[in-house]
PDB file of N, CA and C in Angstrom:
ATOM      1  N   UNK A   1     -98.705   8.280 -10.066  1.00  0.00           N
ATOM      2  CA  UNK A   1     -98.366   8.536  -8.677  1.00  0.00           C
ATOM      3  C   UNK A   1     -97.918   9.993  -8.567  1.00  0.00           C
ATOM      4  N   UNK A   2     -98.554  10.878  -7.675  1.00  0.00           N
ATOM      5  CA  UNK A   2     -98.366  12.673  -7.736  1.00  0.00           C
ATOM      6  C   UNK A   2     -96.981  12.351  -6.644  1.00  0.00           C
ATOM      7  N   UNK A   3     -96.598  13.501  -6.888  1.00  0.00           N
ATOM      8  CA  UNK A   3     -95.323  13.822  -5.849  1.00  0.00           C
ATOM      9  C   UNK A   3     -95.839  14.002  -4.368  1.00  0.00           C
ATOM     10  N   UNK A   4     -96.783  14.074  -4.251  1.00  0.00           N
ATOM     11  CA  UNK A   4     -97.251  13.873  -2.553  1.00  0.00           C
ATOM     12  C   UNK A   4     -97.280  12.318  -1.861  1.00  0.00           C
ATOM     13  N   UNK A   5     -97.860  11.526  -2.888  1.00  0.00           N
ATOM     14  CA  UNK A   5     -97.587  10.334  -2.568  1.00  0.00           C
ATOM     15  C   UNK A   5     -96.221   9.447  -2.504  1.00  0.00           C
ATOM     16  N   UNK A   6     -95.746  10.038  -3.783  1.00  0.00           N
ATOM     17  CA  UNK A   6     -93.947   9.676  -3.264  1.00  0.00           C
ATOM     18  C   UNK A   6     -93.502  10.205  -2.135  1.00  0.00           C
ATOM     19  N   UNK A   7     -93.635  11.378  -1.668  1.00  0.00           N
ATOM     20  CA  UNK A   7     -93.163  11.917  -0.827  1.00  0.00           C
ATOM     21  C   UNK A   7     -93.812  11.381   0.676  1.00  0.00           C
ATOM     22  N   UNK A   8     -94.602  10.521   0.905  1.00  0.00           N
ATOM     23  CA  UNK A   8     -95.539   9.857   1.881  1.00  0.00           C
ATOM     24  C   UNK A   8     -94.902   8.738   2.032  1.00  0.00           C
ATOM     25  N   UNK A   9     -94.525   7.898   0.469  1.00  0.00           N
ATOM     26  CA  UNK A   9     -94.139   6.723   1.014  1.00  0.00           C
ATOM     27  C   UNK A   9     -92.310   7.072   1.574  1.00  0.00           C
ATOM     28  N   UNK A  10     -91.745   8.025   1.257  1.00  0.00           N
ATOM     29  CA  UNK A  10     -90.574   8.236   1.400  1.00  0.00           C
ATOM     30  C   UNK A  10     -90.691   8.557   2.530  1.00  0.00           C
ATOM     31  N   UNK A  11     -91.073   9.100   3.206  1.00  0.00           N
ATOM     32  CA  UNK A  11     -91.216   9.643   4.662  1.00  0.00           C
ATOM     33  C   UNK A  11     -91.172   7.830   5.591  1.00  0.00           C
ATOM     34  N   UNK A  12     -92.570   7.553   5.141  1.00  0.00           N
ATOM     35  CA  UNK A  12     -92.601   6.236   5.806  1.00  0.00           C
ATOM     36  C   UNK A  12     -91.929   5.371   6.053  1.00  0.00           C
ATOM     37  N   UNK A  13     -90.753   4.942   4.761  1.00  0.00           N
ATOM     38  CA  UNK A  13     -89.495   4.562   4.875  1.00  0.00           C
ATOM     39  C   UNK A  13     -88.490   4.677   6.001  1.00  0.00           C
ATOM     40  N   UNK A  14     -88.557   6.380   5.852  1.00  0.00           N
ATOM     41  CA  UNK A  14     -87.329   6.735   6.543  1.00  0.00           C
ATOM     42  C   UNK A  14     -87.943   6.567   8.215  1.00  0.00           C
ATOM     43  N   UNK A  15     -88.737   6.641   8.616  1.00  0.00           N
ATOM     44  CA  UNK A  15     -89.411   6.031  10.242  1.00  0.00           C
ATOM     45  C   UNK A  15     -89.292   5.009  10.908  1.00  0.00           C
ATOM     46  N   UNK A  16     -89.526   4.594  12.001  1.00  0.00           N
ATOM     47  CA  UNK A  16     -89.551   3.521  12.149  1.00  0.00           C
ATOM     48  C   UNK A  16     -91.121   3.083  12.651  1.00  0.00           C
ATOM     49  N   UNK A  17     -90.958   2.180  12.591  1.00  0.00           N
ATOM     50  CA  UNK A  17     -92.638   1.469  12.953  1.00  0.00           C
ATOM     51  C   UNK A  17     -92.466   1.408  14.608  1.00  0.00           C
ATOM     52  N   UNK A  18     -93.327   1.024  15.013  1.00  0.00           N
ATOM     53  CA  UNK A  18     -93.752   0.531  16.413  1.00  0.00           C
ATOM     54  C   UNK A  18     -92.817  -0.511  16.932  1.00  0.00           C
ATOM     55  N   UNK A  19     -92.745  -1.603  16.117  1.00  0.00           N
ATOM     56  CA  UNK A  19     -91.926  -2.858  16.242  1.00  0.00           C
ATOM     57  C   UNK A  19     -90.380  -2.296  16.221  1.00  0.00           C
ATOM     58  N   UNK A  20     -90.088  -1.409  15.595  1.00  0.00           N
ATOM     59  CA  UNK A  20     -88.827  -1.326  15.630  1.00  0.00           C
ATOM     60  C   UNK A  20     -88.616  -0.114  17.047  1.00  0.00           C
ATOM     61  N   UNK A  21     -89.021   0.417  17.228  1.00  0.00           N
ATOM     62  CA  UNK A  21     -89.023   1.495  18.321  1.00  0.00           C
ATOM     63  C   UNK A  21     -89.159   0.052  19.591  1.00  0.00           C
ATOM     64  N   UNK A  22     -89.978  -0.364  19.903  1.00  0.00           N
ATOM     65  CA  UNK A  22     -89.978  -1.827  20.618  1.00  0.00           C
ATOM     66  C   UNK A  22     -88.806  -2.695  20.782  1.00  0.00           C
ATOM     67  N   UNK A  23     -87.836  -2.666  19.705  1.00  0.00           N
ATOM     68  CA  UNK A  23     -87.025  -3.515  19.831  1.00  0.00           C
ATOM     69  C   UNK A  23     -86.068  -3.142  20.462  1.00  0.00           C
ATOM     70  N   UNK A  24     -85.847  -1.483  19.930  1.00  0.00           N
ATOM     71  CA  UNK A  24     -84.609  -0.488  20.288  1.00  0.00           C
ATOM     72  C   UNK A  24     -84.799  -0.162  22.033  1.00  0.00           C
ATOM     73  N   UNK A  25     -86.174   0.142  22.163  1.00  0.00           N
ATOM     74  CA  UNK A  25     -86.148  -0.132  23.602  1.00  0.00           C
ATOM     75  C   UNK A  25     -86.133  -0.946  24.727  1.00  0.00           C
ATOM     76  N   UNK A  26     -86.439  -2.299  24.439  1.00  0.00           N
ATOM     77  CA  UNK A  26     -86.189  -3.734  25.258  1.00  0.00           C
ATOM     78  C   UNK A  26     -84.566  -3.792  24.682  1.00  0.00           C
ATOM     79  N   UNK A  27     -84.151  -3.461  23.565  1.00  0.00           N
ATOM     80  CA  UNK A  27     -82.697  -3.619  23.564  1.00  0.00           C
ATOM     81  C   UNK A  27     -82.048  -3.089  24.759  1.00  0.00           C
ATOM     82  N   UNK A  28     -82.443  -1.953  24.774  1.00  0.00           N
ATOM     83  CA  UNK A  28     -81.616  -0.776  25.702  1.00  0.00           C
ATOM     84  C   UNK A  28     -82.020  -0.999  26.859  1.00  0.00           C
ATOM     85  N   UNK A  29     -83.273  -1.518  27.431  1.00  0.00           N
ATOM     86  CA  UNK A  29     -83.475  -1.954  28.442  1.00  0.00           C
ATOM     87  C   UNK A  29     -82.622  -3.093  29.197  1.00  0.00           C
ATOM     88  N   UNK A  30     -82.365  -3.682  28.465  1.00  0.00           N
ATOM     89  CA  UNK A  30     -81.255  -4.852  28.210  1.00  0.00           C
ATOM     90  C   UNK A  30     -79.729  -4.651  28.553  1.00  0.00           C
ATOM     91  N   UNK A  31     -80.025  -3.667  28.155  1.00  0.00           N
ATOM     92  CA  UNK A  31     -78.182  -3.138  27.879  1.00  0.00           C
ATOM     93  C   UNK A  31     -77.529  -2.133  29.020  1.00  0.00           C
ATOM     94  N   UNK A  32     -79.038  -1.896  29.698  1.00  0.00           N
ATOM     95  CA  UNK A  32     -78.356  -0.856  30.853  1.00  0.00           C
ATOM     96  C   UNK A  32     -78.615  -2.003  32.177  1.00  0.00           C
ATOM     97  N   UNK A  33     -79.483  -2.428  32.149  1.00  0.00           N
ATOM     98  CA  UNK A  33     -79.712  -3.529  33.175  1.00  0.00           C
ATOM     99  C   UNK A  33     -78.779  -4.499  33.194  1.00  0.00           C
ATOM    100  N   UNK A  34     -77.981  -5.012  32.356  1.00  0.00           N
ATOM    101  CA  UNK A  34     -77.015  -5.982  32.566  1.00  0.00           C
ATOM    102  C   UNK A  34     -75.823  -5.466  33.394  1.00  0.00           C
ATOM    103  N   UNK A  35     -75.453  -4.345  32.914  1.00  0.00           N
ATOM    104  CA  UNK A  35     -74.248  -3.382  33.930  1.00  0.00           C
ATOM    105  C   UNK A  35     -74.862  -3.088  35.142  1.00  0.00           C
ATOM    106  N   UNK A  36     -75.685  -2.554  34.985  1.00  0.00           N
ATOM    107  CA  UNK A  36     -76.293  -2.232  36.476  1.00  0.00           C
ATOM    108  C   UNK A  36     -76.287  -3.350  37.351  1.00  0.00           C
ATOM    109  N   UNK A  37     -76.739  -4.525  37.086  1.00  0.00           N
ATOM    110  CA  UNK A  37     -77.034  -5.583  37.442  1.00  0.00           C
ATOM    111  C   UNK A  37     -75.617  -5.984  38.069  1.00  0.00           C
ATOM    112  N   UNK A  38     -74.165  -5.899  37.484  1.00  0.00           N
ATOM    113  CA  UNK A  38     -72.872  -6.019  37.548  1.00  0.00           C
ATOM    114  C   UNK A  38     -72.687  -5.680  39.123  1.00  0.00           C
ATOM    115  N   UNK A  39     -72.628  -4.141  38.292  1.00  0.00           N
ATOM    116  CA  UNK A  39     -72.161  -3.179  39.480  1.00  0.00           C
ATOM    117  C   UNK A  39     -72.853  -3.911  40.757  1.00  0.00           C
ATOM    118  N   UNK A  40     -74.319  -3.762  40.902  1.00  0.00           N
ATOM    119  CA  UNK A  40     -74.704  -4.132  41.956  1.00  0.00           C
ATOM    120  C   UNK A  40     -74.892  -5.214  43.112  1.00  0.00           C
ATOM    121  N   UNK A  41     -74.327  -6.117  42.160  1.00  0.00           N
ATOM    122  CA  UNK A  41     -73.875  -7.389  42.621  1.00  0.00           C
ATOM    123  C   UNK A  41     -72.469  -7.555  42.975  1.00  0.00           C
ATOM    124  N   UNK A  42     -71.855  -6.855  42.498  1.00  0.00           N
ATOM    125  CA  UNK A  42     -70.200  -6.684  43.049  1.00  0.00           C
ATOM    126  C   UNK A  42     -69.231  -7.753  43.086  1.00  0.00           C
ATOM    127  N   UNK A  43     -69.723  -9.185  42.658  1.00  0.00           N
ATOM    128  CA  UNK A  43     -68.976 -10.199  42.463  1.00  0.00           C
ATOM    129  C   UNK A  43     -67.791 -10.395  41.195  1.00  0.00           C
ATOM    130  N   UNK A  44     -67.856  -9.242  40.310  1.00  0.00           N
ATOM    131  CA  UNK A  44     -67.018  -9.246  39.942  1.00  0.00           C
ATOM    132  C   UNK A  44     -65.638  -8.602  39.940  1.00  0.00           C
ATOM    133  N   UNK A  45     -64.838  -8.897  38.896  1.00  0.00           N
ATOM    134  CA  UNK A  45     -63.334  -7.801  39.528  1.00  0.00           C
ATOM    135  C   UNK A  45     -63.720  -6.321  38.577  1.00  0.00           C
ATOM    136  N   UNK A  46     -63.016  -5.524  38.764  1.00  0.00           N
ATOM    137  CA  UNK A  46     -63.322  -4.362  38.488  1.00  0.00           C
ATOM    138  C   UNK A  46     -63.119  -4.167  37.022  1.00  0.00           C
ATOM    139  N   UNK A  47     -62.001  -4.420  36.801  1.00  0.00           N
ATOM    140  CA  UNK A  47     -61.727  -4.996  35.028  1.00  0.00           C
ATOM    141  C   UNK A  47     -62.681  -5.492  34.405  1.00  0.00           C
ATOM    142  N   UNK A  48     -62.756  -6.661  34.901  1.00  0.00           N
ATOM    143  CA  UNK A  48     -64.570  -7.330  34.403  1.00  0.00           C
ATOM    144  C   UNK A  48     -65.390  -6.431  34.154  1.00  0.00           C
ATOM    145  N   UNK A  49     -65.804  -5.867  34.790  1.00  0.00           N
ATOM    146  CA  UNK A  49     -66.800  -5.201  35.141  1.00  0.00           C
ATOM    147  C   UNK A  49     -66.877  -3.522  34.293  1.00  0.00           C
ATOM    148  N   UNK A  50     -65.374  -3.501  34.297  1.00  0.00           N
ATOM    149  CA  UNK A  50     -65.372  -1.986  33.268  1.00  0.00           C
ATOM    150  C   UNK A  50     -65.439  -2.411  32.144  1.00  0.00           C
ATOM    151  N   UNK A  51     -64.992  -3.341  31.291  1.00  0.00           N
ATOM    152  CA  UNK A  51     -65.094  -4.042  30.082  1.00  0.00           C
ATOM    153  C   UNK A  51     -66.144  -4.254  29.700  1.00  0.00           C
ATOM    154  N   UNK A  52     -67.049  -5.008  30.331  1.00  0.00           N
ATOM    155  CA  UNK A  52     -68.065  -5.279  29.911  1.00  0.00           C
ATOM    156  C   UNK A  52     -68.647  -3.817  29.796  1.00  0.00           C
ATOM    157  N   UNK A  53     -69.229  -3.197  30.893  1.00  0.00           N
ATOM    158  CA  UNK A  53     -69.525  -1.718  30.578  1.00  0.00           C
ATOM    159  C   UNK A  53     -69.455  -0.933  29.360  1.00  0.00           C
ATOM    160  N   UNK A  54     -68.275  -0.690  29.321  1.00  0.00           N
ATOM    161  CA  UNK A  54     -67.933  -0.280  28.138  1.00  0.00           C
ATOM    162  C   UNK A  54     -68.541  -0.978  26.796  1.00  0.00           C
ATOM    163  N   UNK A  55     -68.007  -2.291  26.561  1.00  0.00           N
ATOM    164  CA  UNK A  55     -68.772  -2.713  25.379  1.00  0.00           C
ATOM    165  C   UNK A  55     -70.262  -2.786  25.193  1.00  0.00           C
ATOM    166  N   UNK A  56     -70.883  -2.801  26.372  1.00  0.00           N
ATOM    167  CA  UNK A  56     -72.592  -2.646  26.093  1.00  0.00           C
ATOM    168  C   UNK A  56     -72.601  -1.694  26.439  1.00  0.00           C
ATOM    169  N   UNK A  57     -71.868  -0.311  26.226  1.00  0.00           N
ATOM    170  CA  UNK A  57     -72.143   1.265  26.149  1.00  0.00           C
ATOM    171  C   UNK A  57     -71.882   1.430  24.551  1.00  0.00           C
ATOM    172  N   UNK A  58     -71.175   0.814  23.756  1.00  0.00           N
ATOM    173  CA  UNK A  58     -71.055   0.831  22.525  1.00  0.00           C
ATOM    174  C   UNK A  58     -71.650   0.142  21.862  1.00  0.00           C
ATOM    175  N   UNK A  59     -72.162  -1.323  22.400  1.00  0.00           N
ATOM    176  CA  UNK A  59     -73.657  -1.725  21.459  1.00  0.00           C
ATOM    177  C   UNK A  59     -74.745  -0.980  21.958  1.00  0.00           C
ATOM    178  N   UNK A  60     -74.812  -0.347  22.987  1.00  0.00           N
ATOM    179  CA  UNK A  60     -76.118   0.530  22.867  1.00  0.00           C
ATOM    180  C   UNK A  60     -76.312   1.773  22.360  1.00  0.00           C
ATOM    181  N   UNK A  61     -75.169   2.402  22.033  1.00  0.00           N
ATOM    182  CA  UNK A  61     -74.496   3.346  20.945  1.00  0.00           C
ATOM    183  C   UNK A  61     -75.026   3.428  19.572  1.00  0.00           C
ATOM    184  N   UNK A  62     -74.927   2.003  18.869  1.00  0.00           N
ATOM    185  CA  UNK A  62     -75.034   1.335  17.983  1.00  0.00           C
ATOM    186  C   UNK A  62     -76.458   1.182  17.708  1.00  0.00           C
ATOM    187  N   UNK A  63     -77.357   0.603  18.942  1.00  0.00           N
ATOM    188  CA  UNK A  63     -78.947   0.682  19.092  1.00  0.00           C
ATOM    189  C   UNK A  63     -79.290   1.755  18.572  1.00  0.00           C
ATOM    190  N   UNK A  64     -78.966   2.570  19.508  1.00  0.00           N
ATOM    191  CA  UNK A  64     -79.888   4.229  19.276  1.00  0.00           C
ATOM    192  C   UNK A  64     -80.070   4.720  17.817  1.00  0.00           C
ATOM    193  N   UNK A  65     -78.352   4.665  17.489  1.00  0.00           N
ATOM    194  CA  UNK A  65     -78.611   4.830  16.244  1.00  0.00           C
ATOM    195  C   UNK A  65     -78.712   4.736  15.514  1.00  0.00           C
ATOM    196  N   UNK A  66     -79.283   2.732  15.725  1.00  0.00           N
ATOM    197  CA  UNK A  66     -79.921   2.443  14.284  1.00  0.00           C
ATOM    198  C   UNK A  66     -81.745   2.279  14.618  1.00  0.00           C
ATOM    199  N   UNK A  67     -81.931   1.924  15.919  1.00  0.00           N
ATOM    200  CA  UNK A  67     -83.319   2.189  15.986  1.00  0.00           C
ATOM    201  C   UNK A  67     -84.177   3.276  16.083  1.00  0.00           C
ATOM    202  N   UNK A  68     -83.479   3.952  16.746  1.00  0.00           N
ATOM    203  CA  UNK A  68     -83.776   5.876  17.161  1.00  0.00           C
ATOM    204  C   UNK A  68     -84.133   6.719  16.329  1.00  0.00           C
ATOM    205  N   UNK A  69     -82.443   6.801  15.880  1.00  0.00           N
ATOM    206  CA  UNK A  69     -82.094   7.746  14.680  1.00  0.00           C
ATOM    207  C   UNK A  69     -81.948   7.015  13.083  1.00  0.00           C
ATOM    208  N   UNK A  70     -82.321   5.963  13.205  1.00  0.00           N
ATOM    209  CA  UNK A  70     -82.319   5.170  11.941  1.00  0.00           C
ATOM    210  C   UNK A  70     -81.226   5.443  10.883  1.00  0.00           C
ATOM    211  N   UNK A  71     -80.181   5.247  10.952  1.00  0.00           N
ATOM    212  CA  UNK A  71     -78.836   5.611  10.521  1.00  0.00           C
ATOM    213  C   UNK A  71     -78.516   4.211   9.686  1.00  0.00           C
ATOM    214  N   UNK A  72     -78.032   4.335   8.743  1.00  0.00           N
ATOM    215  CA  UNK A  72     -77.417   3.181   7.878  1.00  0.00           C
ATOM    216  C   UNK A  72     -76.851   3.086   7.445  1.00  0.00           C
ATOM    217  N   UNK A  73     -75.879   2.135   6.339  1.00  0.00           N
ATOM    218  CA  UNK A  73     -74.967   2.215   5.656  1.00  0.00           C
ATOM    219  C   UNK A  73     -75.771   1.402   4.260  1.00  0.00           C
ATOM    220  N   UNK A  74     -77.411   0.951   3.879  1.00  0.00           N
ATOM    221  CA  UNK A  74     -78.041   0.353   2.864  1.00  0.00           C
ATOM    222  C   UNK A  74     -78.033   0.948   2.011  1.00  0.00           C
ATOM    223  N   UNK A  75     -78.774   2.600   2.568  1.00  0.00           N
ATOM    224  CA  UNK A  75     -78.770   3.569   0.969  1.00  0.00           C
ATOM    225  C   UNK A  75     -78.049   4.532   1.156  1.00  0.00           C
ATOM    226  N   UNK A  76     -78.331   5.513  -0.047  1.00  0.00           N
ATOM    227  CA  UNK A  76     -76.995   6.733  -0.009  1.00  0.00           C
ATOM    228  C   UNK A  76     -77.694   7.451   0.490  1.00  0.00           C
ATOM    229  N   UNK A  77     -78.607   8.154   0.985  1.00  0.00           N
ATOM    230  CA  UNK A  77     -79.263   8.983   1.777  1.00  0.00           C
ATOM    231  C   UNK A  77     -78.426   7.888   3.313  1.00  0.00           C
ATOM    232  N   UNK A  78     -78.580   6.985   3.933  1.00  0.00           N
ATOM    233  CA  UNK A  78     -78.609   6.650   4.708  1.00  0.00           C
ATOM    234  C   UNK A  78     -77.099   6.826   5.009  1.00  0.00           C
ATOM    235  N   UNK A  79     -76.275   6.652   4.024  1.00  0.00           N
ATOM    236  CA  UNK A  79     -74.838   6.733   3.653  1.00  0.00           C
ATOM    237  C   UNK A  79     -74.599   8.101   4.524  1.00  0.00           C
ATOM    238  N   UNK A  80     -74.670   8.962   3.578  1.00  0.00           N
ATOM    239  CA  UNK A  80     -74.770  10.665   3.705  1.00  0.00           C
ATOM    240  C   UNK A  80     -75.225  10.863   5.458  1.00  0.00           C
ATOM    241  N   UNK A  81     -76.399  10.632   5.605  1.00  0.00           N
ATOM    242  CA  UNK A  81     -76.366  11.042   6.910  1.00  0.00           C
ATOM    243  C   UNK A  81     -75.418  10.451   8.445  1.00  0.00           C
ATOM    244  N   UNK A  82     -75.315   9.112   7.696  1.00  0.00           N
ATOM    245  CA  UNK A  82     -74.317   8.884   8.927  1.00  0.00           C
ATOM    246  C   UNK A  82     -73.023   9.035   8.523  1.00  0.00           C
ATOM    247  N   UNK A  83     -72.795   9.614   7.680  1.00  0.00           N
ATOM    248  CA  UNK A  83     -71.110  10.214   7.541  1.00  0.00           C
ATOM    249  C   UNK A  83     -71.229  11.404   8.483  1.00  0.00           C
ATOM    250  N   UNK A  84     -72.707  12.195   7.896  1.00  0.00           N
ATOM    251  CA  UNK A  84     -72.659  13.680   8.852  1.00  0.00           C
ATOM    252  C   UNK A  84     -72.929  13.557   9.922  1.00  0.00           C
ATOM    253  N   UNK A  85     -73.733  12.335  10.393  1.00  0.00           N
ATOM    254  CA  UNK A  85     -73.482  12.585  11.983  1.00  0.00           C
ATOM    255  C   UNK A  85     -71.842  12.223  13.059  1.00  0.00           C
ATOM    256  N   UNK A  86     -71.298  11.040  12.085  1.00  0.00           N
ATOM    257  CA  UNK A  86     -70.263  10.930  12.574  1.00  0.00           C
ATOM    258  C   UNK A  86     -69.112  11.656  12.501  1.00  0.00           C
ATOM    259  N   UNK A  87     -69.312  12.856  11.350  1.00  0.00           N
ATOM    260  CA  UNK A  87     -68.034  14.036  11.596  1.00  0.00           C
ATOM    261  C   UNK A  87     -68.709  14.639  12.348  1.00  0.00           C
ATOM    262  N   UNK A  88     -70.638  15.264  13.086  1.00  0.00           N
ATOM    263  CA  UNK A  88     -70.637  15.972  14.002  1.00  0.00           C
ATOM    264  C   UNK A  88     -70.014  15.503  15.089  1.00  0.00           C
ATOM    265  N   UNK A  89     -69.645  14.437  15.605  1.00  0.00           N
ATOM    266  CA  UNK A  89     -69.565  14.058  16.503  1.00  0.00           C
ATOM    267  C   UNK A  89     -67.972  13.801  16.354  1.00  0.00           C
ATOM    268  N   UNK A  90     -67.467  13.993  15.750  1.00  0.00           N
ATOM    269  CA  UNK A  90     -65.730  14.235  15.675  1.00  0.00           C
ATOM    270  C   UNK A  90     -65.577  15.228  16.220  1.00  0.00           C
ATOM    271  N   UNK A  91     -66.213  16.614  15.764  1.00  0.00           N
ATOM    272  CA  UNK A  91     -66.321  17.869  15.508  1.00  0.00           C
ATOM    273  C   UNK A  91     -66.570  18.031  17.391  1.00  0.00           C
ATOM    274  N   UNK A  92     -67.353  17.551  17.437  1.00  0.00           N
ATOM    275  CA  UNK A  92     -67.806  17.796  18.910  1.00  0.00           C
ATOM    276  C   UNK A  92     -66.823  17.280  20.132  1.00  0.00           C
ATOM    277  N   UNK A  93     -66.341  16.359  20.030  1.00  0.00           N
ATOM    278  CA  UNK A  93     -65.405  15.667  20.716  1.00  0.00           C
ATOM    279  C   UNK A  93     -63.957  16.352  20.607  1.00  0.00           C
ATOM    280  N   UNK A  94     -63.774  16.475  18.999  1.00  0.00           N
ATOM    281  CA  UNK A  94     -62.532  17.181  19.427  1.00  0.00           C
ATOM    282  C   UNK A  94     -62.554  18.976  20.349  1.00  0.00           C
ATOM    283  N   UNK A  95     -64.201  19.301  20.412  1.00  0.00           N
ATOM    284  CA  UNK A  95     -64.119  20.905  20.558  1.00  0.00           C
ATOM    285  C   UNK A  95     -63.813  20.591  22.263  1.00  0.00           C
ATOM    286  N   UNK A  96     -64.685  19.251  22.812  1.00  0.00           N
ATOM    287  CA  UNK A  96     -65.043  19.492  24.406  1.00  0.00           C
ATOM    288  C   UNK A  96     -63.707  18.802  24.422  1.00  0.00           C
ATOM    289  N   UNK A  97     -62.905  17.725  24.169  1.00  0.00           N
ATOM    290  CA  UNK A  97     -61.760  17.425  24.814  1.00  0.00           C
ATOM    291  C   UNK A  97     -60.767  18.659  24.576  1.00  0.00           C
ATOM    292  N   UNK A  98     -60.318  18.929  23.621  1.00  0.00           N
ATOM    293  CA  UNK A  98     -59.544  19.984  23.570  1.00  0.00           C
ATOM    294  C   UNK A  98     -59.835  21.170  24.543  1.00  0.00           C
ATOM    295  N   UNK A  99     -61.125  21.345  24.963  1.00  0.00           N
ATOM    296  CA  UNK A  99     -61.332  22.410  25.716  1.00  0.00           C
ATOM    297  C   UNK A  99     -60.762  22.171  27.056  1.00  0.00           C
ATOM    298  N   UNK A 100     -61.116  21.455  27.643  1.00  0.00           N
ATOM    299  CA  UNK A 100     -60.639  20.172  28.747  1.00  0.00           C
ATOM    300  C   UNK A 100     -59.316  20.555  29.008  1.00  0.00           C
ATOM    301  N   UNK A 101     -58.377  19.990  27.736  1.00  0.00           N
ATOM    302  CA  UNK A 101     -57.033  19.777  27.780  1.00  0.00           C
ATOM    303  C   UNK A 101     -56.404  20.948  27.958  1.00  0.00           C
ATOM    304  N   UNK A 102     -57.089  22.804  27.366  1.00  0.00           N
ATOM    305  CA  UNK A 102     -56.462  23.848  27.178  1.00  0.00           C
ATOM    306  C   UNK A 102     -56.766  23.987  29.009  1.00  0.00           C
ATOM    307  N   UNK A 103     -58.102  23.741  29.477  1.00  0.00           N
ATOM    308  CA  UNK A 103     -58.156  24.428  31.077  1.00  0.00           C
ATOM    309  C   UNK A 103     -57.446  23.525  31.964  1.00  0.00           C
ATOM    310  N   UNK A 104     -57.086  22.288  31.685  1.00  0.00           N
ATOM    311  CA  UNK A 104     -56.643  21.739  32.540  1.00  0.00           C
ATOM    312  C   UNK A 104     -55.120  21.679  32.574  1.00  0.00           C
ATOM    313  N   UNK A 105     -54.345  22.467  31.447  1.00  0.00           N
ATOM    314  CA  UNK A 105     -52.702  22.760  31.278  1.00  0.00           C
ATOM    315  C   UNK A 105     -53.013  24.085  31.765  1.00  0.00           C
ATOM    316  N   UNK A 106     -54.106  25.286  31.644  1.00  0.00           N
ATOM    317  CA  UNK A 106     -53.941  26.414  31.934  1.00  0.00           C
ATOM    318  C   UNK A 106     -53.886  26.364  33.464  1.00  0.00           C
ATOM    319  N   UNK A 107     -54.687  25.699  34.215  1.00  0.00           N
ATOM    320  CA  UNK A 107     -54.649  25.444  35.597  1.00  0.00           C
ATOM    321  C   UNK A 107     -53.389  24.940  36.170  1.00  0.00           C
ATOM    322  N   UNK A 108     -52.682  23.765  35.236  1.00  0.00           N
ATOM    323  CA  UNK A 108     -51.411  23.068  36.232  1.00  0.00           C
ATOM    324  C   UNK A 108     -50.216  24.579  36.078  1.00  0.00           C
ATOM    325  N   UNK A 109     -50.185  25.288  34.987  1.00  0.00           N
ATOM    326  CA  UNK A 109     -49.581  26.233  34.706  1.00  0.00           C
ATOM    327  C   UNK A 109     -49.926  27.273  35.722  1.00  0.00           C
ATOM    328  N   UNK A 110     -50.925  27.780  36.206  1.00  0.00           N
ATOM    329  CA  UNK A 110     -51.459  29.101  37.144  1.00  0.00           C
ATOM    330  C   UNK A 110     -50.630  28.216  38.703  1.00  0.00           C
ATOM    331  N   UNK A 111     -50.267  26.654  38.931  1.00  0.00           N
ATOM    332  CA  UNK A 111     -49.697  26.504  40.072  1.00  0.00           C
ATOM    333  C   UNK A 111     -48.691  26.681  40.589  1.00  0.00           C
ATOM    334  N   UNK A 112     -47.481  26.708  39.389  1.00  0.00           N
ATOM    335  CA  UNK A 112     -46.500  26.891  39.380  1.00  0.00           C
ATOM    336  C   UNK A 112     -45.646  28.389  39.677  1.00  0.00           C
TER     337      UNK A 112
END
C-alpha cells in the first residue's frame, strides 16, 4: 500500500458521506423548526419557551459539530482537534465578552 493510498483512505475517514451530511441536516431542520414552531404559536409561557430554546440551541451546537465539522472524542486526532476548537472558542468568547464589558463600563463611566 504506497503512501497515496493511505493518505486517500485517511482523508475518506475524516469526511463525511452523504448519509451523514443528511442526517446533520434533517437534524437541524428539526431543531430550528421546533422553536420556531414555539414562538409562533405562542401558547406557551415564556420560560417554557426560553428553555426549550436554549437546549435545542445546544443540541444543535452539538449537531454541527459532529456532523459538519466532524469533531470527536473516538480518536486522538479527533481528540486534538476538538480540544483546539474548544479553546478557540474560549479564546473567542472571552475576547468579544470582555470587549463588551470594557465599552459598556467605559460608557456608564463617560455618564457620570
Amino acid at each position: 500500500m504506497s503512501h497515496s493510498e493511505t493518505h486517500a483512505e485517511h482523508h475518506d475517514e475524516s469526511h463525511g458521506s452523504v448519509k451523514t451530511y443528511l442526517i446533520g441536516f434533517v437534524l437541524s431542520v428539526i431543531l430550528t423548526a421546533i422553536p420556531f414552531w414555539m414562538v409562533m404559536e405562542g401558547d406557551f409561557t415564556k420560560a417554557t419557551t426560553l428553555w426549550i430554546i436554549v437546549t435545542l440551541a445546544i443540541v444543535q451546537i452539538w449537531v454541527h459539530l459532529k456532523y459538519f465539522l466532524h469533531l470527536n472524542f473516538t480518536t486522538e486526532d479527533g481528540r486534538a482537534s476538538t480540544f483546539s476548537f474548544l479553546f478557540s472558542a474560549l479564546i473567542i468568547v472571552m475576547v468579544v465578552g470582555l470587549s463588551v464589558w470594557i465599552i459598556y463600563e467605559s460608557n456608564a463611566m463617560m455618564m457620570y
